[in-house]
Protein backbone atom coordinates (compact mmCIF):
# COMPACT_ATOMS: atom_id res chain seq x y z
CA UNK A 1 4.98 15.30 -11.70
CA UNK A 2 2.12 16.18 -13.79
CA UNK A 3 -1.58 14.67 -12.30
CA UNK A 4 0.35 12.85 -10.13
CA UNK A 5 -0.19 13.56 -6.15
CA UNK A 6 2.79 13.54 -3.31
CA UNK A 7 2.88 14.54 0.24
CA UNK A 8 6.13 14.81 1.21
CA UNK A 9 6.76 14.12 4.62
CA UNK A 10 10.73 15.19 5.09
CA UNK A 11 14.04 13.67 5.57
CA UNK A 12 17.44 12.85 3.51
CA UNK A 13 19.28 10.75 1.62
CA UNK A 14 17.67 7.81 -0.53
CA UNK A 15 14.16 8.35 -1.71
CA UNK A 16 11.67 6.09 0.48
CA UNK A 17 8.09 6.03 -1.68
CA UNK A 18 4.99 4.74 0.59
CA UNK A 19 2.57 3.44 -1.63
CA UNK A 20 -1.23 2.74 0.22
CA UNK A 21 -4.06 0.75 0.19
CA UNK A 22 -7.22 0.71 -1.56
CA UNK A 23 -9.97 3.19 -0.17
CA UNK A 24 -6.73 4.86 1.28
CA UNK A 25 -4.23 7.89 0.48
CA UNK A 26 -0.62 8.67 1.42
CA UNK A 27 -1.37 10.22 4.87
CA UNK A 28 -2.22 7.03 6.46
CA UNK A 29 1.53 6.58 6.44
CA UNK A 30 2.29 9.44 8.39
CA UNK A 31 3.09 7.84 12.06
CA UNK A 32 5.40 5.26 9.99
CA UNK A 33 6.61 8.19 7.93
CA UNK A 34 8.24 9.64 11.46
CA UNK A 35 10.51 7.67 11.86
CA UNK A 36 11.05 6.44 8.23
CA UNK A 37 12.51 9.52 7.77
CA UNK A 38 15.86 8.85 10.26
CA UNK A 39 16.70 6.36 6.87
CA UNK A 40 15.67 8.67 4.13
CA UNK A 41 13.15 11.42 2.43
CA UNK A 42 10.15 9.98 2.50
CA UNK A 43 7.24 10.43 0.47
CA UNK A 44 3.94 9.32 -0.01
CA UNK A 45 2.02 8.83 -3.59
CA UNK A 46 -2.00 9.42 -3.46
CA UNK A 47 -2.22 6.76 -5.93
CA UNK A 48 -5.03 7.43 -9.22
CA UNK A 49 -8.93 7.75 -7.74
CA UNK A 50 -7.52 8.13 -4.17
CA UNK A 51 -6.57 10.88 -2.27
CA UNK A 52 -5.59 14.14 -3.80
CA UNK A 53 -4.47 11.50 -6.68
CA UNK A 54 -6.09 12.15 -10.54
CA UNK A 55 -9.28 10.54 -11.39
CA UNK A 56 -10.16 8.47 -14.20
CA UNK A 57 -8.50 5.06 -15.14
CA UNK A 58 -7.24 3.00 -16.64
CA UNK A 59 -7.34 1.27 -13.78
CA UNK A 60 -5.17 -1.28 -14.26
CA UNK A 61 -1.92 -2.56 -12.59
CA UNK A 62 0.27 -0.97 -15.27
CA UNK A 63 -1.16 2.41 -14.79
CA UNK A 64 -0.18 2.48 -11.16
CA UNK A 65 3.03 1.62 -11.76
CA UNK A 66 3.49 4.19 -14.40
CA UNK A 67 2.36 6.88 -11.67
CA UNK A 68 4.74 5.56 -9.24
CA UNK A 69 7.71 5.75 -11.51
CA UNK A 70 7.11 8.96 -12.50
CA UNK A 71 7.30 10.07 -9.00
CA UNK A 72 10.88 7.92 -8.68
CA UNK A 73 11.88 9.22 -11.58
CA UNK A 74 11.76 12.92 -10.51
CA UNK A 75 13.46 11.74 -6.88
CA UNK A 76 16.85 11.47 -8.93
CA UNK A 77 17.70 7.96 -7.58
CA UNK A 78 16.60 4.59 -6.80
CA UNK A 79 13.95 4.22 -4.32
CA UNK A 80 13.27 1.95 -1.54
CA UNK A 81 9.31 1.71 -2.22
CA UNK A 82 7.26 0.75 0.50
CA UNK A 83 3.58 -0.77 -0.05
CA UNK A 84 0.43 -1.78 1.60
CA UNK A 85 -2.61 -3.94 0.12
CA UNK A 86 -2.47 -2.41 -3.22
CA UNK A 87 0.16 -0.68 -2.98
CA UNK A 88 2.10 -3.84 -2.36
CA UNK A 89 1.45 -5.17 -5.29
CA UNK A 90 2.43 -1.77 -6.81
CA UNK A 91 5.80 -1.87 -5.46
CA UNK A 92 7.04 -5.25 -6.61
CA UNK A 93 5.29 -4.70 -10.00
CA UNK A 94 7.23 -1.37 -10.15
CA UNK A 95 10.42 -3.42 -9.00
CA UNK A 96 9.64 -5.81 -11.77
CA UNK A 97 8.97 -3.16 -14.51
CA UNK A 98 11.25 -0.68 -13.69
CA UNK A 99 14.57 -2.27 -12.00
CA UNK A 100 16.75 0.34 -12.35
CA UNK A 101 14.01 2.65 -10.26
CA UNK A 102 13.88 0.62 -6.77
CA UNK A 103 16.58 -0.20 -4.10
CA UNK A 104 14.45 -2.54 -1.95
CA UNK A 105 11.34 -3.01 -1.81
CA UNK A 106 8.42 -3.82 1.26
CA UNK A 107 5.35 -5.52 0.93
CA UNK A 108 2.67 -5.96 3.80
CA UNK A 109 0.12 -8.14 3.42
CA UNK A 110 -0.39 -8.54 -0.43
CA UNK A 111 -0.90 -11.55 -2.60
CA UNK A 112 -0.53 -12.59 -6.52
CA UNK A 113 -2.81 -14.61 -7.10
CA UNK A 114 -6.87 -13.70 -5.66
CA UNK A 115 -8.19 -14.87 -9.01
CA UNK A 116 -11.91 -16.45 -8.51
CA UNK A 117 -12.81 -13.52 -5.60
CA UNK A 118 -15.33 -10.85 -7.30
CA UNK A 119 -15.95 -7.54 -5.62
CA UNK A 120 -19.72 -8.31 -4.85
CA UNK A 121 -19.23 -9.83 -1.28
CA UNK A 122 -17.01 -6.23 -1.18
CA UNK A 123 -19.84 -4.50 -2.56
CA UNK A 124 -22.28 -5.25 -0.09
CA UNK A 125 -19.92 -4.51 2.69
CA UNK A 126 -19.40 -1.04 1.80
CA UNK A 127 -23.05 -0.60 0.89
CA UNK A 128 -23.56 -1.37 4.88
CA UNK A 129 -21.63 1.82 5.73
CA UNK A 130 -23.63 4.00 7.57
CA UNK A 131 -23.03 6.77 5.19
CA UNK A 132 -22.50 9.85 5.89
CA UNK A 133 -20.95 9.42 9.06
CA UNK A 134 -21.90 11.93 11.38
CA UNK A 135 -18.50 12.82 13.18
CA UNK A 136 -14.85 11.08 13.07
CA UNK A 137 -15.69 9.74 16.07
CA UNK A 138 -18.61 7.44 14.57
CA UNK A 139 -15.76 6.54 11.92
CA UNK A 140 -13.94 5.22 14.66
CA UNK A 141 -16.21 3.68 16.54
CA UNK A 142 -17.75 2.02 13.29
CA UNK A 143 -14.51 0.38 11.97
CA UNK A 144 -12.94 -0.48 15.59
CA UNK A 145 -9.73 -2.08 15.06
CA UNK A 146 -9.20 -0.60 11.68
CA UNK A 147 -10.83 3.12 12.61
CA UNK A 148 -8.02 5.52 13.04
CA UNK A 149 -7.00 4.38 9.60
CA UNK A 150 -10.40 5.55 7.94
CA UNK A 151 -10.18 8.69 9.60
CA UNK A 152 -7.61 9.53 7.03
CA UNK A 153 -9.75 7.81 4.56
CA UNK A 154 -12.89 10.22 5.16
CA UNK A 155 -13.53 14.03 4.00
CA UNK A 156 -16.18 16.22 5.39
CA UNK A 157 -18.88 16.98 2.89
CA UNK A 158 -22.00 18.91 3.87
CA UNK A 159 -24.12 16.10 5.50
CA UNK A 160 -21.40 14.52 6.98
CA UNK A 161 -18.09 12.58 6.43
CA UNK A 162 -18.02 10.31 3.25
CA UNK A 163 -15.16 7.74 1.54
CA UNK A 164 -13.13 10.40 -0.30
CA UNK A 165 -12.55 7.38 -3.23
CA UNK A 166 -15.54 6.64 -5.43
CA UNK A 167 -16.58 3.01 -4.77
CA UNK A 168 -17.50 2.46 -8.28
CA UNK A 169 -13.49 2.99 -9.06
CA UNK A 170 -12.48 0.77 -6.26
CA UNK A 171 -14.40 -2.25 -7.40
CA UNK A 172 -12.99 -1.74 -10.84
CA UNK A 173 -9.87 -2.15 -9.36
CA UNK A 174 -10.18 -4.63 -6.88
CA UNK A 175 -12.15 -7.04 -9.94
CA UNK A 176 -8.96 -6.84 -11.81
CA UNK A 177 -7.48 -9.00 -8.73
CA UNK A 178 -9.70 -11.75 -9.33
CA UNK A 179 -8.92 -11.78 -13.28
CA UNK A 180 -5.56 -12.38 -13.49
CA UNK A 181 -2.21 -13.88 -10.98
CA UNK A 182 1.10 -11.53 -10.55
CA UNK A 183 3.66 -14.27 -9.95
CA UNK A 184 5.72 -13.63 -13.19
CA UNK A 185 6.18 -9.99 -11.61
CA UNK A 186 7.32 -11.75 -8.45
CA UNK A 187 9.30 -13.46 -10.08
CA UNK A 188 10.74 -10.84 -11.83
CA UNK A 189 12.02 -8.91 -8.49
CA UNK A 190 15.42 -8.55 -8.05
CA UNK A 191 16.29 -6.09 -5.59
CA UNK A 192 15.84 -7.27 -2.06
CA UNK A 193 11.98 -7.52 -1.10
CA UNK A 194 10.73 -7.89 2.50
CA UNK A 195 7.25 -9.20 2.33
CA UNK A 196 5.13 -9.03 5.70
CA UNK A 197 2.26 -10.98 6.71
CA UNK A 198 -0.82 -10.70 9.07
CA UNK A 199 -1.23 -13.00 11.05
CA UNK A 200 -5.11 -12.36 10.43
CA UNK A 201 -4.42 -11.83 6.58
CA UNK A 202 -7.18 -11.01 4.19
CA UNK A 203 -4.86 -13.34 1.74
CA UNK A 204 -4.83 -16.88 0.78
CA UNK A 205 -2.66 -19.15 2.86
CA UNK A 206 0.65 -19.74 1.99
CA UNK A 207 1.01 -17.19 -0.99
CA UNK A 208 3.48 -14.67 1.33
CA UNK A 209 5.44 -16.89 1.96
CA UNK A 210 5.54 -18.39 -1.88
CA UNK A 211 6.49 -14.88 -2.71
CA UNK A 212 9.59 -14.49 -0.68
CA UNK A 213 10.56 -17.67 -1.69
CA UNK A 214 10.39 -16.76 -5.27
CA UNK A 215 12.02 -13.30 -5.01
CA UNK A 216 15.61 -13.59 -5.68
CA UNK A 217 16.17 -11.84 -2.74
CA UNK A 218 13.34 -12.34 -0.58
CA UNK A 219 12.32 -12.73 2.81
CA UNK A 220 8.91 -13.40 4.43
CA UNK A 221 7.61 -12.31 8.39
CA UNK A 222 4.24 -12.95 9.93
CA UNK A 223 3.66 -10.56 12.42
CA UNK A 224 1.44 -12.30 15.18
CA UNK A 225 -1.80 -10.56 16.26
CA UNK A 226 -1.62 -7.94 12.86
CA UNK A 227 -4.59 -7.66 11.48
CA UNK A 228 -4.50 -6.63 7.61
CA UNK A 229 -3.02 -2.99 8.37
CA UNK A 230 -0.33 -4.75 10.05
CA UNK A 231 1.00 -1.22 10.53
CA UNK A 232 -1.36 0.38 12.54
CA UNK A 233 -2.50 -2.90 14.69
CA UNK A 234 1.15 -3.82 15.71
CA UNK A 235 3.21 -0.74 14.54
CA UNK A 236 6.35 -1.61 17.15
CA UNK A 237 6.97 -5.47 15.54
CA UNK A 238 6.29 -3.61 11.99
CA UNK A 239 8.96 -0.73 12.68
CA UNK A 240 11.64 -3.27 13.90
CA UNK A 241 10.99 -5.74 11.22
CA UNK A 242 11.38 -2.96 8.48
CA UNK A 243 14.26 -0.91 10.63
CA UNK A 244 15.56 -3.84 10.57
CA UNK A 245 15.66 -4.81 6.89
CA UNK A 246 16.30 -1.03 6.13
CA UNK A 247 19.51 -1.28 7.93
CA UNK A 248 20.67 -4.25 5.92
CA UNK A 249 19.63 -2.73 2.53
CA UNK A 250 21.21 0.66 3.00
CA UNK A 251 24.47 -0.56 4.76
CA UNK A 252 23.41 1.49 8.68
C-alpha cells in the first residue's frame, strides 16, 4: 500500500474501510470497529497528514480519494466505506470516482457545499488549546463532550501531549471546503449511501438531507441529541441505524 497507513482491526467477508475526521486517525473507530466486524473485515485508513498517514499534500479532495482506493484496491473487492466529517466526504467522492470500488457507502455528518466559511474562526479556536496538555485526563476534561475522541487524537511528546496533525495542514484542508461545492459528486453516487445527521450538526441546514435526496440510492437520519461525532455521543442509535442499513446492503 505504499505511504499509505491501515490499522486493521479484524473480521471477514466484504471489506468495510472507516475513513475519519479531520484532526483525527483510524483508531477513533475502534469501539464502532467491534462490532463492525460481525458484517465484515474492517479497516481503518490514517488518511494523508493524520495519524500514522504520509505527510505532505496535495491536499486536495482528489488526493484522498486516491489514498483510499489504493487501500480498496489491495482488499480484492468492493468496499462498504464508512466516513466521518472528512472522511464523509471522502467516501462518496470515492463512490463517485471509483464505482466499481464501493458497495455502500455511510456518511455522518458531512456537507457539499461550506463555500464562504474560511478556517480563521477555526484558527483561533485551536490557537486557544491549552497546549501541551499536561495528562489525557486534561484532554478530557478540556474537550468534554467530544474528549475521549481527542484522546486518540493526542501523542505524548516531551512537555506534554500535543495534536499529532500539524494545524498548518489542517487549515489547508479545511479552506478547500469553503472554495468549492461537492454536489456533482453526490450526484454522481450510485451505490446505496446512508447519510447521518447530528442533530447539533456543525453543517448548514438542510444540505443532509439534499444529499440523500440526490443520491440515487439514498437515505437520510438525524440522530437526536448527536453532537457532530454522532458516533461517540449516541453510539447505540448510530450502531442500529448503520446495522441496520448494513443488513439491507449485504443481504443478512
Amino acid at each position: 500500500m505504499g505511504a499509505v497507513s491501515v490499522v486493521d482491526f479484524g473480521g471477514d467477508g466484504r471489506p468495510i474501510v472507516l475513513l475519519h475526521g479531520l484532526m483525527g486517525r483510524a483508531r477513533t473507530w475502534w469501539r464502532v470497529a467491534q462490532w463492525l466486524r460481525r458484517y465484515g473485515h474492517v479497516v481503518g485508513l490514517d488518511a494523508r497528514g493524520h495519524g500514522r498517514g504520509p505527510r505532505g499534500g496535495p491536499w486536495t479532495t482528489e488526493q484522498f480519494v486516491a489514498d483510499a482506493a489504493e487501500v480498496v484496491r489491495s482488499l480484492g473487492e468492493p468496499a462498504v466505506v464508512i466516513g466521518h466529517s472528512m472522511g464523509g466526504l471522502h467516501a462518496w467522492s470515492l463512490a463517485a470516482a471509483e464505482p466499481d470500488l464501493v458497495h455502500a457507502v455511510v456518511v455522518e455528518d458531512m456537507a457539499p457545499d461550506q463555500r464562504g466559511k474560511t478556517v480563521e474562526t477555526w484558527r483561533g479556536y485551536f490557537e486557544s488549546w491549552p497546549v501541551p496538555f499536561q495528562s489525557l485526563a486534561h484532554v478530557r476534561e478540556f474537550f468534554g463532550d467530544t474528549g475521549e475522541y481527542f484522546t486518540e487524537c493526542v501523542e505524548e511528546r516531551p512537555d506534554g501531549y500535543h495534536l499529532i496533525a500539524a494545524l498548518d495542514d489542517l487549515y489547508e484542508i479545511a479552506a478547500e471546503w469553503g472554495r468549492r461545492e461537492y454536489w456533482s459528486s453526490v450526484e454522481a453516487v450510485k451505490c446505496p449511501m446512508l447519510v447521518v445527521e447530528a442533530e447539533h450538526t456543525l453543517m448548514p441546514p438542510g444540505q443532509q438531507a439534499e444529499m440523500a435526496r440526490r443520491a440515487q440510492s439514498g437515505r437520510h437520519l438525524v440522530v437526536p441529541g448527536a453532537n457532530h461525532v454522532v458516533h461517540d455521543s449516541q453510539p447505540d442509535i448510530y450502531r442500529g441505524a448503520v446495522e441496520a442499513f448494513l443488513s439491507a446492503v449485504l443481504g443478512r
